[in-house]
N, C-alpha and C. Protein backbone atom coordinates (compact mmCIF):
# COMPACT_ATOMS: atom_id res chain seq x y z
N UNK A 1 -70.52 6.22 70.73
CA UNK A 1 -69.58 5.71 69.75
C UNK A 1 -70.04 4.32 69.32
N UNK A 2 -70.30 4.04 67.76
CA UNK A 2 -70.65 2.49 67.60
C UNK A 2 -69.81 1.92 67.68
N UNK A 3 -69.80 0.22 68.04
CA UNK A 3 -69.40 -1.06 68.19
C UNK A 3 -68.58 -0.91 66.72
N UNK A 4 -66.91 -1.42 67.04
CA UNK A 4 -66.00 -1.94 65.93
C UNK A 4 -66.80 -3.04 65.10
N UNK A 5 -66.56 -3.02 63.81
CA UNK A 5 -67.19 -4.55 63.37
C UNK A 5 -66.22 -5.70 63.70
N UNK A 6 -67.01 -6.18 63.60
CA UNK A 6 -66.56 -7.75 64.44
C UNK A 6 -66.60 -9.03 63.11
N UNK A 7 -66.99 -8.17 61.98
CA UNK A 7 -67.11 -9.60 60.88
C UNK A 7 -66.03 -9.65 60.43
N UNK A 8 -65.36 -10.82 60.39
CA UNK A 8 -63.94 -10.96 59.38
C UNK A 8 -64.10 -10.69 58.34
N UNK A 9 -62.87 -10.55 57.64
CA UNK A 9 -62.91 -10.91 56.27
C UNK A 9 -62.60 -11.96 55.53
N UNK A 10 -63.62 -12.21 54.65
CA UNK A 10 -63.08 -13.31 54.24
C UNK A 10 -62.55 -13.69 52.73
N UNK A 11 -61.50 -14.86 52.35
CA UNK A 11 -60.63 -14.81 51.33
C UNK A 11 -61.89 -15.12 50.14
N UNK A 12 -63.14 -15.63 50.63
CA UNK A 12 -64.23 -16.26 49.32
C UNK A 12 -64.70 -14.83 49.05
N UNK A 13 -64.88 -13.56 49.68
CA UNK A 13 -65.21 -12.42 48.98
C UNK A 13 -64.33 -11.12 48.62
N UNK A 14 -63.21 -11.63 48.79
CA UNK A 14 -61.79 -10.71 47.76
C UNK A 14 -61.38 -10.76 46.56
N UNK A 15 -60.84 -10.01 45.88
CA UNK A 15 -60.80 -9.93 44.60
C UNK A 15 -59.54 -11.26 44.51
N UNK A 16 -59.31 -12.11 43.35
CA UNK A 16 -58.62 -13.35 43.33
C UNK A 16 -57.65 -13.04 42.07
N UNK A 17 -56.54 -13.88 41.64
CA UNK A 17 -56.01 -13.39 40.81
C UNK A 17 -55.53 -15.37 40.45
N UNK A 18 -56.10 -15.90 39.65
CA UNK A 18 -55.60 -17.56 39.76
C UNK A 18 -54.99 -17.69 38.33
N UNK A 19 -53.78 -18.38 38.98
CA UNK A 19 -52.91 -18.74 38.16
C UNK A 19 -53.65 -19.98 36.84
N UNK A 20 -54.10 -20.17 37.18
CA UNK A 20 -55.28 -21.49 36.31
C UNK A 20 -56.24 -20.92 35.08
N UNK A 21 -56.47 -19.48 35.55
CA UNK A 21 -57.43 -18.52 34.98
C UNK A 21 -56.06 -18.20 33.80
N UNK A 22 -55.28 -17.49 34.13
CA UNK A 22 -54.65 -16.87 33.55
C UNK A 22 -53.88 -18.20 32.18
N UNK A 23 -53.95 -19.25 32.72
CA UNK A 23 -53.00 -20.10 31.73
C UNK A 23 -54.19 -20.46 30.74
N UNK A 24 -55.76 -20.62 31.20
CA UNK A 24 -56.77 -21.02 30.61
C UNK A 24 -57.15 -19.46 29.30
N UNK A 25 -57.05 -18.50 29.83
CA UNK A 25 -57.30 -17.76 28.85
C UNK A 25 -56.02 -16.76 27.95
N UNK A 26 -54.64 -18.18 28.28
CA UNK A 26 -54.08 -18.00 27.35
C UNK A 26 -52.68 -16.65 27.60
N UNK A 27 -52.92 -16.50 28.58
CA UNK A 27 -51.87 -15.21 29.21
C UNK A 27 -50.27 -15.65 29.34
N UNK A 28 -50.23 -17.14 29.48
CA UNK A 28 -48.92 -17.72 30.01
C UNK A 28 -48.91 -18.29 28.83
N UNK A 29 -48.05 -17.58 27.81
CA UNK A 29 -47.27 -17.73 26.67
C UNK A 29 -46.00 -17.70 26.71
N UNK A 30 -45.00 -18.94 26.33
CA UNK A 30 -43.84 -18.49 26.48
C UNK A 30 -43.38 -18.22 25.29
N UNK A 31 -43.87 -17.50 23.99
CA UNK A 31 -43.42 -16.96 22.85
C UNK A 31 -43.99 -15.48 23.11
N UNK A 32 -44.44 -14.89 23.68
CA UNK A 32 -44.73 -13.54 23.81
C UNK A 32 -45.39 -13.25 25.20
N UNK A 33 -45.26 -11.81 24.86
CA UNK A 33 -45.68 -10.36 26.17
C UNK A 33 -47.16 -10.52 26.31
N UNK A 34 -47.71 -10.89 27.19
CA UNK A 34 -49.32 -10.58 26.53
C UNK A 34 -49.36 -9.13 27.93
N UNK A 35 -50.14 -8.41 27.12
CA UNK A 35 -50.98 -6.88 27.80
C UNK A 35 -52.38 -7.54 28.10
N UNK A 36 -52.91 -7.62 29.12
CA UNK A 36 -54.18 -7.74 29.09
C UNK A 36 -55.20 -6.42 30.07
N UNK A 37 -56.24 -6.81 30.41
CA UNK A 37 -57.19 -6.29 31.55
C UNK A 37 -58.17 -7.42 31.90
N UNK A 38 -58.04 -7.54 33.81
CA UNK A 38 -59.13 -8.53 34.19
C UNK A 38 -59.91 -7.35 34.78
N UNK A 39 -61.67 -8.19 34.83
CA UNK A 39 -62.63 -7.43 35.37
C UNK A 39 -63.25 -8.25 36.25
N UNK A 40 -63.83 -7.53 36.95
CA UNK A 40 -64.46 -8.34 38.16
C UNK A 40 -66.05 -8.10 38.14
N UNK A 41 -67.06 -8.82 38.68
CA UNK A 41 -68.50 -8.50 38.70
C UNK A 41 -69.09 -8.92 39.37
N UNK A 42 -70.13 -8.78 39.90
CA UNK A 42 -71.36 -9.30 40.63
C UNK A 42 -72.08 -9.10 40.22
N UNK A 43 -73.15 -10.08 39.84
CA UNK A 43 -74.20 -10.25 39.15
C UNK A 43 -74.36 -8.79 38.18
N UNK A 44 -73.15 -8.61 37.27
CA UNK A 44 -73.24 -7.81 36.31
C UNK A 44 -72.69 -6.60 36.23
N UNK A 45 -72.41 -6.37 37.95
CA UNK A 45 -72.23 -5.26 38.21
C UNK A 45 -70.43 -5.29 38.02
N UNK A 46 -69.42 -4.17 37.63
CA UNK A 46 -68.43 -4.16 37.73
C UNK A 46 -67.66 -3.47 38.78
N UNK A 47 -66.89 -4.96 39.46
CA UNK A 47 -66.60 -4.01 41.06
C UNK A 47 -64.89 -4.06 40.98
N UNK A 48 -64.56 -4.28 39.68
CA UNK A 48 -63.03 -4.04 40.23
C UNK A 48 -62.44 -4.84 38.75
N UNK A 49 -61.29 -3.67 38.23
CA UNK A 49 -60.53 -3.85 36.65
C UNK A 49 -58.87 -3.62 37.23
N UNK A 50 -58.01 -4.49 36.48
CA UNK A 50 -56.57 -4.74 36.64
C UNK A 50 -55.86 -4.99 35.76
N UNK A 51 -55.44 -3.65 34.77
CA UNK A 51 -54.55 -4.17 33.83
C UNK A 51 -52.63 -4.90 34.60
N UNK A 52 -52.55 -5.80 33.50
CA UNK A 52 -52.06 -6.61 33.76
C UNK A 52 -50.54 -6.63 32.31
N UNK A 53 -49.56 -7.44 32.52
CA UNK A 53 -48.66 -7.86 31.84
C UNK A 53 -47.96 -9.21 32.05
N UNK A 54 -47.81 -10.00 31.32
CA UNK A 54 -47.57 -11.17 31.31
C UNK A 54 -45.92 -11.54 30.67
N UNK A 55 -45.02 -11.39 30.91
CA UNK A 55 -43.80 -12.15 30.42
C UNK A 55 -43.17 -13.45 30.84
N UNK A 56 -43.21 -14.36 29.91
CA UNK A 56 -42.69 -15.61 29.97
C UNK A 56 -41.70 -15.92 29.13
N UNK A 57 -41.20 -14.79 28.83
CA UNK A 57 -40.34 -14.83 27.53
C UNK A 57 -39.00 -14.41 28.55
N UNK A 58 -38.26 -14.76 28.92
CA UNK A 58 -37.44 -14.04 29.58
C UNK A 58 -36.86 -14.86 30.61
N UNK A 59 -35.79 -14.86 31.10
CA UNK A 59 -34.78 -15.79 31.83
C UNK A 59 -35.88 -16.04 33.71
N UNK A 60 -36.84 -14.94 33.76
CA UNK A 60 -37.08 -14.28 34.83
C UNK A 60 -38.51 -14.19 34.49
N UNK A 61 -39.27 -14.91 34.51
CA UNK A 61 -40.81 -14.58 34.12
C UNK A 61 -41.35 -14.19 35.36
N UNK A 62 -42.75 -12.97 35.09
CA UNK A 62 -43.34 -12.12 36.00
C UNK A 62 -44.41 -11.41 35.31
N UNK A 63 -45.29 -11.71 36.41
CA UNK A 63 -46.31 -10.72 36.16
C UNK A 63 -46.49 -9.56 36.90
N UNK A 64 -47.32 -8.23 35.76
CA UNK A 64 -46.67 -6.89 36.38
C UNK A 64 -48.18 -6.45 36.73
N UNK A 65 -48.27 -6.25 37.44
CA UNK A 65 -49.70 -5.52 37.78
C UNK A 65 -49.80 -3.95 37.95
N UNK A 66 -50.69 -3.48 37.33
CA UNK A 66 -51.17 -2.43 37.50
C UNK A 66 -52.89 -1.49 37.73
N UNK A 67 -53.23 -0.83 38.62
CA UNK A 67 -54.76 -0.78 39.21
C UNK A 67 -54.57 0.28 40.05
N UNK A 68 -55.75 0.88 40.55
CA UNK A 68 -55.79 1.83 41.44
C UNK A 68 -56.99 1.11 42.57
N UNK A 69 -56.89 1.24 44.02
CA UNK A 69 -57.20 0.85 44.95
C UNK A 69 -57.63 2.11 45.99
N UNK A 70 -58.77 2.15 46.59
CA UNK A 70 -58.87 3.57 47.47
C UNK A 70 -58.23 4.56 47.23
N UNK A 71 -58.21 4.79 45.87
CA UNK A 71 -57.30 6.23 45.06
C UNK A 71 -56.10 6.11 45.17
N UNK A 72 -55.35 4.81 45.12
CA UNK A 72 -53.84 5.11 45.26
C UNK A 72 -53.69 4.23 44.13
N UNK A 73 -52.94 4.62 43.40
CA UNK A 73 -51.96 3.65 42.19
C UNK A 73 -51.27 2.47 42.91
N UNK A 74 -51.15 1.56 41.94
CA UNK A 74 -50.23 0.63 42.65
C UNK A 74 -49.53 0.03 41.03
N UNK A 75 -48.31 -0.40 41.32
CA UNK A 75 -47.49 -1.22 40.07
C UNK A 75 -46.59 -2.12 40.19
N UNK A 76 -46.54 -2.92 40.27
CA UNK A 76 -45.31 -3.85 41.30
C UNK A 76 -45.44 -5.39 40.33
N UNK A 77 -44.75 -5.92 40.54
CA UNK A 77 -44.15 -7.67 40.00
C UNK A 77 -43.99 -8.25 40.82
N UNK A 78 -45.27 -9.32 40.35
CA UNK A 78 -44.90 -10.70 40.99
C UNK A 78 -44.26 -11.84 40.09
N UNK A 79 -43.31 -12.15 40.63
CA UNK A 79 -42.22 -12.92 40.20
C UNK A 79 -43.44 -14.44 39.63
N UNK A 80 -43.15 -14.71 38.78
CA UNK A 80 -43.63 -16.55 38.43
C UNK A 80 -42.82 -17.93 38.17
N UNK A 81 -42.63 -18.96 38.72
CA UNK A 81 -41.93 -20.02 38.26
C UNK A 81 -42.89 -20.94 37.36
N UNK A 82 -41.73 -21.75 37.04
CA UNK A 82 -42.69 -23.20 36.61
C UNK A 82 -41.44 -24.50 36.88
N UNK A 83 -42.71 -25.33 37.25
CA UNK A 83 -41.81 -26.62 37.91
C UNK A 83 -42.16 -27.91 36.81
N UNK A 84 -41.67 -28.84 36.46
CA UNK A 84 -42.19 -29.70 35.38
C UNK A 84 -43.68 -30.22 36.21
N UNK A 85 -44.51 -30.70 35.51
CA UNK A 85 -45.84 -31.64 36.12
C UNK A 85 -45.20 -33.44 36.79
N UNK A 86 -45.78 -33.50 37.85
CA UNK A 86 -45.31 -34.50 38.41
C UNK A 86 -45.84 -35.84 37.01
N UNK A 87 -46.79 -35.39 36.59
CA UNK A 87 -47.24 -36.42 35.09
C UNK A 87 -46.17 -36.68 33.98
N UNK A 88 -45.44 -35.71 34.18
CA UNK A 88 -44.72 -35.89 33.06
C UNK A 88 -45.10 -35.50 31.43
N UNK A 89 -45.55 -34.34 31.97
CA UNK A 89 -46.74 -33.85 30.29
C UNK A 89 -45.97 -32.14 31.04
N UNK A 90 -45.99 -31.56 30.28
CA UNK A 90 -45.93 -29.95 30.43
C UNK A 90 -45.46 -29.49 31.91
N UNK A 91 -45.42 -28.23 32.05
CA UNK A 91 -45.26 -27.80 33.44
C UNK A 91 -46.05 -27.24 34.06
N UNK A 92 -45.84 -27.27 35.68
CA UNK A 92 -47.15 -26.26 36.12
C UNK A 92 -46.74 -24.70 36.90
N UNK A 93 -47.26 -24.07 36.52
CA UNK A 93 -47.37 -22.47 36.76
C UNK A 93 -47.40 -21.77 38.14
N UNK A 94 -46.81 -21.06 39.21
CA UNK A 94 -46.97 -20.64 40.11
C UNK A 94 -47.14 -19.24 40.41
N UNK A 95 -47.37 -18.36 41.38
CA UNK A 95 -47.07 -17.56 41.32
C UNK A 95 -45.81 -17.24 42.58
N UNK A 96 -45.28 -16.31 42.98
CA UNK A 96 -44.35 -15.93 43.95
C UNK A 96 -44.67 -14.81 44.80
N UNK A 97 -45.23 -15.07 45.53
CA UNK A 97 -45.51 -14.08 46.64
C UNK A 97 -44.37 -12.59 46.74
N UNK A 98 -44.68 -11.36 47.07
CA UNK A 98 -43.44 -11.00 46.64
C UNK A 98 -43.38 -10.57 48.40
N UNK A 99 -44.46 -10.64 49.57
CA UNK A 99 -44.18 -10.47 50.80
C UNK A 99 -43.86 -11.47 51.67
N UNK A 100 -44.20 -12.76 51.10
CA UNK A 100 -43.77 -14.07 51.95
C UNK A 100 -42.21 -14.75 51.12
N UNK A 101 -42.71 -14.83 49.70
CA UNK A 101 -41.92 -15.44 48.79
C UNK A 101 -42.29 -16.92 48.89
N UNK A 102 -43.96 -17.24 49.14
CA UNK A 102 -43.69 -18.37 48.98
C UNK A 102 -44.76 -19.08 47.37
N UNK A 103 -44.68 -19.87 47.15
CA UNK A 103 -45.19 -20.23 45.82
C UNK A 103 -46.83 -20.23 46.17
N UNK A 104 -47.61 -19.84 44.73
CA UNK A 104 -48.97 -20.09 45.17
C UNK A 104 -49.36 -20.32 43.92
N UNK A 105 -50.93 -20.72 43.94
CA UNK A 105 -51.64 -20.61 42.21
C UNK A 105 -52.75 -19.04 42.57
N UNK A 106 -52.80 -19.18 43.35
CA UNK A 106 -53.98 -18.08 43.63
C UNK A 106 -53.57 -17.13 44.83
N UNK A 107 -53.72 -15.54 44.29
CA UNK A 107 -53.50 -14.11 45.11
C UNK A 107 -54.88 -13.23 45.36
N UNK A 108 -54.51 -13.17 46.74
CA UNK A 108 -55.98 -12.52 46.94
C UNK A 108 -55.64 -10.84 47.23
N UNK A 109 -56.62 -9.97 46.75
CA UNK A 109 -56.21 -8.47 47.18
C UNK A 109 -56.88 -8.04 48.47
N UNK A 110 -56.30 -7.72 49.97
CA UNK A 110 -56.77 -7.38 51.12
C UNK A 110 -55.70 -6.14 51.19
N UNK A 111 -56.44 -4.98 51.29
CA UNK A 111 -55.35 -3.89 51.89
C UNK A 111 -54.56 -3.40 50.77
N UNK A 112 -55.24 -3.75 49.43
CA UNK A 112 -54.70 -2.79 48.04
C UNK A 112 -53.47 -3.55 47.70
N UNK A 113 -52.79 -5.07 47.71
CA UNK A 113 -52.08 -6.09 47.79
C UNK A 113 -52.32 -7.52 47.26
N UNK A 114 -51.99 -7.62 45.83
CA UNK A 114 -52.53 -9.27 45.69
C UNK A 114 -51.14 -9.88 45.85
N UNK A 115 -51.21 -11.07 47.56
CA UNK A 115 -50.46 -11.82 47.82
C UNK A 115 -50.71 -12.77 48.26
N UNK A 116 -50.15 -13.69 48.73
CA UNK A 116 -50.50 -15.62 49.35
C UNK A 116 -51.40 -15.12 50.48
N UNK A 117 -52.30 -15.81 50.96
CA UNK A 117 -52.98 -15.99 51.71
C UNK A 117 -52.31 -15.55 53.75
N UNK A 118 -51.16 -16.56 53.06
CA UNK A 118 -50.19 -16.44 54.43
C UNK A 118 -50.01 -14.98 54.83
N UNK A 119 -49.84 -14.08 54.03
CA UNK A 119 -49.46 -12.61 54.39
C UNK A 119 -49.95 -11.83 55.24
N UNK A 120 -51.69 -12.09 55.32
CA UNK A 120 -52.45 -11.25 56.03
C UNK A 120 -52.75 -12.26 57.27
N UNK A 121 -53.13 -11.80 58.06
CA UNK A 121 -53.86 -12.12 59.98
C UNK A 121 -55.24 -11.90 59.75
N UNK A 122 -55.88 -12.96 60.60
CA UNK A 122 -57.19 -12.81 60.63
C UNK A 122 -57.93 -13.21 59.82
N UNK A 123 -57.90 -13.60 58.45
CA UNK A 123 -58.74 -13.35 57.22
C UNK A 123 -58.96 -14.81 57.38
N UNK A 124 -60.23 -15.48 56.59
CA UNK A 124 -61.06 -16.67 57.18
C UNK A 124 -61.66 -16.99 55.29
N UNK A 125 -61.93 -18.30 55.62
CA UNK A 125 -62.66 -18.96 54.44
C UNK A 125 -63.92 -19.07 55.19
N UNK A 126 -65.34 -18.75 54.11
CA UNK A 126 -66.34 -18.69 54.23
C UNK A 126 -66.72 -20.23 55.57
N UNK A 127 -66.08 -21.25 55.22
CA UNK A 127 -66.38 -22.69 55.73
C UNK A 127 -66.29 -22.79 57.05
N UNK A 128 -65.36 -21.50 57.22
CA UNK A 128 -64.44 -21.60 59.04
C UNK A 128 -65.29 -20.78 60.02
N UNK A 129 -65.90 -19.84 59.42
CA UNK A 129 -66.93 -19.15 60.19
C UNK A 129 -68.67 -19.73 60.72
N UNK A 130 -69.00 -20.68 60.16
CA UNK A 130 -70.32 -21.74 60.12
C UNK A 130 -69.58 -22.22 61.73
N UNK A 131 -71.41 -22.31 62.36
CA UNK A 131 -71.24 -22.97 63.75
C UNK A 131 -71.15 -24.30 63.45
N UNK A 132 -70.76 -24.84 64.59
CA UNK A 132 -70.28 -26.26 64.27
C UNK A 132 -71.88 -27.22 64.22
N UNK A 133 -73.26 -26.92 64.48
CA UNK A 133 -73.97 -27.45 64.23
C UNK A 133 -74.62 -27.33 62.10
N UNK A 134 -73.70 -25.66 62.21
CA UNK A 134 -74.03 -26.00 60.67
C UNK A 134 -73.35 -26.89 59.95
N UNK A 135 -71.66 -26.80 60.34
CA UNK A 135 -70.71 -28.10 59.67
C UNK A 135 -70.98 -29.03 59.81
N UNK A 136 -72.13 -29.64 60.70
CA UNK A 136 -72.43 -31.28 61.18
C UNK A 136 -73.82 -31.33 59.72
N UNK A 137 -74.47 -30.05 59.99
CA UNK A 137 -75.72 -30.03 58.80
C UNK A 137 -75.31 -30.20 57.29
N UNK A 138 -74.22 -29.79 56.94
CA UNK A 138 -73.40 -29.40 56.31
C UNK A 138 -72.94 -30.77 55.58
N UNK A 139 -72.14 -31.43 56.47
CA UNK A 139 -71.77 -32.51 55.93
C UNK A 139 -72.66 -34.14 55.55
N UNK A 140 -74.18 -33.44 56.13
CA UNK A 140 -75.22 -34.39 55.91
C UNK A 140 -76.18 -34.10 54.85
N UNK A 141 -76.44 -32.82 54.83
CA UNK A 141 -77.23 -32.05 53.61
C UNK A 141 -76.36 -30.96 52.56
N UNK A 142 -74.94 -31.22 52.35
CA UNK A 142 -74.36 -30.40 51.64
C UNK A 142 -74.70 -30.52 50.11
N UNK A 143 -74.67 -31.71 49.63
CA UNK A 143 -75.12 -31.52 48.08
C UNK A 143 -76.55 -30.64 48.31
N UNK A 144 -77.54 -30.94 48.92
CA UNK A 144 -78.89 -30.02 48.73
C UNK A 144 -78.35 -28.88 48.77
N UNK A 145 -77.36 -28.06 49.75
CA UNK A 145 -77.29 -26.89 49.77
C UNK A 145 -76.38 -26.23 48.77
N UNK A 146 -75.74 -27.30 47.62
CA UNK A 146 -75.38 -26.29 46.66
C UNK A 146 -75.63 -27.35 45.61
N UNK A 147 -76.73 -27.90 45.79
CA UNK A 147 -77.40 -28.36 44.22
C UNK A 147 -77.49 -27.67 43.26
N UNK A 148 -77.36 -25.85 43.67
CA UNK A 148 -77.52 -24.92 42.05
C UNK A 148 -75.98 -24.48 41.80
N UNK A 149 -75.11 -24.97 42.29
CA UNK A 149 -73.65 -25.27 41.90
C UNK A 149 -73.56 -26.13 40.89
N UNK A 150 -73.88 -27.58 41.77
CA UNK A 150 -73.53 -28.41 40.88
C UNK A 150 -73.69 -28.72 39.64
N UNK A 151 -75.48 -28.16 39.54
CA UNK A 151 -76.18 -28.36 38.05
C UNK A 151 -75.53 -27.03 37.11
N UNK A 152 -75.03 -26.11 37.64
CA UNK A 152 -73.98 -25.16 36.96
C UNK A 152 -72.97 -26.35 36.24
N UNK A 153 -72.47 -26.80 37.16
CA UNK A 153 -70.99 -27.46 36.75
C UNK A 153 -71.12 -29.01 35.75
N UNK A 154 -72.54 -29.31 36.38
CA UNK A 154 -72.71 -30.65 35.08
C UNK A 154 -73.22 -30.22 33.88
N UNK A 155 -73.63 -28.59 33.96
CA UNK A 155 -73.82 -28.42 32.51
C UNK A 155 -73.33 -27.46 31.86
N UNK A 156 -72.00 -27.22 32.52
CA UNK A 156 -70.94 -26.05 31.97
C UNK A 156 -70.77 -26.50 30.08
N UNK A 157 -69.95 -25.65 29.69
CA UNK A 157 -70.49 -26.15 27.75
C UNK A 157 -69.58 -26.88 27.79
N UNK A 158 -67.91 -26.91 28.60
CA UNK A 158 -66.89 -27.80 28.01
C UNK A 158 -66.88 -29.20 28.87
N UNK A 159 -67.72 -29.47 29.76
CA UNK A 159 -67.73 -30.94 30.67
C UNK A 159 -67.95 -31.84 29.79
N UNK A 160 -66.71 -32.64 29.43
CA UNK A 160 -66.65 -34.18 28.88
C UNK A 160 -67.29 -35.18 29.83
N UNK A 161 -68.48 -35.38 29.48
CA UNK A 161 -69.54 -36.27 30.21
C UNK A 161 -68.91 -37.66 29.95
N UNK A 162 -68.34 -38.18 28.81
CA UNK A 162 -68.17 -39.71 28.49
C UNK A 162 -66.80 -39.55 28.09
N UNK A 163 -65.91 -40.51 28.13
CA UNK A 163 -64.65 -41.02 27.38
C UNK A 163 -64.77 -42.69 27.05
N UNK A 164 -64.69 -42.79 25.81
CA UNK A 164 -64.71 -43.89 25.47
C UNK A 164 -66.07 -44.54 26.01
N UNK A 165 -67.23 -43.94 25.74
CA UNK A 165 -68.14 -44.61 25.83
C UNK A 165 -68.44 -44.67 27.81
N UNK A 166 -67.73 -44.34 28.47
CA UNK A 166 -67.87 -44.65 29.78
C UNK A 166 -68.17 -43.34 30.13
N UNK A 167 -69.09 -43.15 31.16
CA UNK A 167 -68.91 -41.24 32.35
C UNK A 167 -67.18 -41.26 32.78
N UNK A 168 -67.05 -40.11 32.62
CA UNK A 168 -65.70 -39.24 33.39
C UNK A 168 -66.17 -39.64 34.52
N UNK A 169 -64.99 -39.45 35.43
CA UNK A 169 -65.07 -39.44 36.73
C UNK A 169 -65.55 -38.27 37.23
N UNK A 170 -65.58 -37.30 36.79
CA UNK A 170 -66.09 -35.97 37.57
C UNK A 170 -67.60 -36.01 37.11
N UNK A 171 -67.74 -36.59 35.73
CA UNK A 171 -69.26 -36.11 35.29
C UNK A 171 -70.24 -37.10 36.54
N UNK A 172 -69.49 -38.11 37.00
CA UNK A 172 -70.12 -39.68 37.32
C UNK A 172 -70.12 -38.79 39.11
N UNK A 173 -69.08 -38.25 39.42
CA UNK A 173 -69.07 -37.28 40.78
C UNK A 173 -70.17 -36.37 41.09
N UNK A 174 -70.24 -35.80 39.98
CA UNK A 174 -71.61 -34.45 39.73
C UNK A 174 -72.99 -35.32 39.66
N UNK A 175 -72.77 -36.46 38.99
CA UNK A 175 -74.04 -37.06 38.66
C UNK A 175 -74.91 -37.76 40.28
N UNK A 176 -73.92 -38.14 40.62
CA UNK A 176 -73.87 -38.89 42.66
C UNK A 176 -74.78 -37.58 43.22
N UNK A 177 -73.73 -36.52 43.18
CA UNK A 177 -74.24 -35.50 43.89
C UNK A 177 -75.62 -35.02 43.45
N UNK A 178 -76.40 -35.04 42.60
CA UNK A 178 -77.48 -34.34 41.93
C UNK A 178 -78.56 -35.50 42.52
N UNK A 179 -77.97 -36.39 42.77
CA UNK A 179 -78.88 -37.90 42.69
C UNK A 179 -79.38 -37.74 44.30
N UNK A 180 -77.83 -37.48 45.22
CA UNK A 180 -78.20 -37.72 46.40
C UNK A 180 -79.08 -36.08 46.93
N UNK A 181 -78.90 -34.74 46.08
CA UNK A 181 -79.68 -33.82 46.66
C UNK A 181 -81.36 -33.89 46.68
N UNK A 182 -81.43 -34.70 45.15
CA UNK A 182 -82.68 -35.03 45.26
C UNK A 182 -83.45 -35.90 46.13
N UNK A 183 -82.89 -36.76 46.48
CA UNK A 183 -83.33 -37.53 47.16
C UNK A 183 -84.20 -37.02 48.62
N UNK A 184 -83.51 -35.86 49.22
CA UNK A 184 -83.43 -34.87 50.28
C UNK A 184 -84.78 -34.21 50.21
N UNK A 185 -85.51 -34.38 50.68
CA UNK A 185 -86.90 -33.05 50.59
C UNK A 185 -86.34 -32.59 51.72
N UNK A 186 -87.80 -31.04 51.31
CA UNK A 186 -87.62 -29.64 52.20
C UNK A 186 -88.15 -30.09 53.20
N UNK A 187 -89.12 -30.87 53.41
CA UNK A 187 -89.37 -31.45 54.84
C UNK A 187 -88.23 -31.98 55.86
N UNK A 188 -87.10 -32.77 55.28
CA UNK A 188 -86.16 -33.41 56.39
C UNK A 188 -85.38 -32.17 56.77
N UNK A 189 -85.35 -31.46 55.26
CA UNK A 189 -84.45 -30.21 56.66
C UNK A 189 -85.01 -29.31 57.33
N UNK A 190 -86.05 -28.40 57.10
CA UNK A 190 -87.14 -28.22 58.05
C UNK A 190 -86.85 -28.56 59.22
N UNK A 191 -87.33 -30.24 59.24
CA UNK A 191 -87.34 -31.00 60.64
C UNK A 191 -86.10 -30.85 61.16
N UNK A 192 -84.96 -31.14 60.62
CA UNK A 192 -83.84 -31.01 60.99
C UNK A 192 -82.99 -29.48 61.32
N UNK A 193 -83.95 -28.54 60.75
CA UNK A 193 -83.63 -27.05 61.29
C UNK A 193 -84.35 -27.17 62.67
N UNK A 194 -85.04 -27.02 62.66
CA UNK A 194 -86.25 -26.98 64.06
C UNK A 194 -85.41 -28.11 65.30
N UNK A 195 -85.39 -28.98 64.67
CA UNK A 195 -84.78 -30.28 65.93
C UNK A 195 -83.28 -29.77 66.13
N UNK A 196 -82.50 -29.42 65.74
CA UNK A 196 -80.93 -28.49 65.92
C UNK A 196 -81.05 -26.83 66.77
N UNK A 197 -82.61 -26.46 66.84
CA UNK A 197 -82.50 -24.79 67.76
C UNK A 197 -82.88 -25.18 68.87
């Protein structure tokens, strides 16, 4: 008989459902119903579609989901609030767990279920599983190890690099980070792989 697997699961490779996504491409309208469909991919490939319904029009706003999961249908509402912005500009968007009931921006699907994080046992962020000599490596060579993040993110098409003539704070953040990966050759970590086994 083989060995149970022993790898968790984790919340960085489940299907996600973010409240941020949904307001960015316009779903959280409070003058109308929007019908949509999200798709999911890996490198092109399509691993998972969720039509969707959006009402904000209504005393009771909710989103209605609908999808099939290991051949079973599923259709259910998750309830949504909105609380004013502590800024004092617009409000911000939540979702409502419908097995905890507690507020979230982001639902993950484990077990044919997009709910808060809190719901499920066991389930792990990619960060929590690294031995603690990688989190020490980690926090000394981390820009090198996702330098092809960052240069994603400093040259996404909508990053406001300047305001008023000055760097943003995030562009001036991204810019630190790119500065300090370079700095890093493949030799120190090398040495520093080899000197850590």
């Amino acid at each position: 008989m083989p060995k149970p697997n022993t790898h968790p699961i984790l919340f960085d490779n489940v299907l996600q459902i973010h409240i941020k996504k949904l307001k960015e491409w316009g779903y959280i309208n409070p003058i109308k119903i929007i019908n949509a469909t999200l798709n999911w991919s890996i490198n092109g490939n399509k691993i998972g579609s969720i039509s969707l319904i959006v009402n904000t029009t209504c005393n009771n706003p909710y989103l209605e989901l609908l999808y099939t999961h290991s051949d079973i249908s599923y259709n259910y509402i998750v309830n949504l609030i909105s609380v004013p912005s502590n800024l004092g500009k617009g409000e911000l968007w939540f979702f409502i767990c419908p097995k905890t009931g507690k507020r979230c921006r982001k639902l993950y699907c484990i077990d044919g279920y997009f709910l808060h994080r809190d719901a499920f046992n066991g389930i792990m962020y990619q960060s929590q599983i690294y031995s603690k000599k990688w989190r020490e490596m980690s926090k000394i060579y981390g820009d090198y190890f996702s330098s092809e993040r960052i240069y994603e993110q400093l040259y996404k098409k909508h990053l406001k690099k300047t305001y008023r003539g000055r760097p943003t704070k995030k562009y001036a953040k991204l810019a630190l980070q790119i500065k300090k990966a370079e700095n890093i050759s493949d030799l120190e970590i090398e040495n520093q792989i080899v000197k850590w086994q």
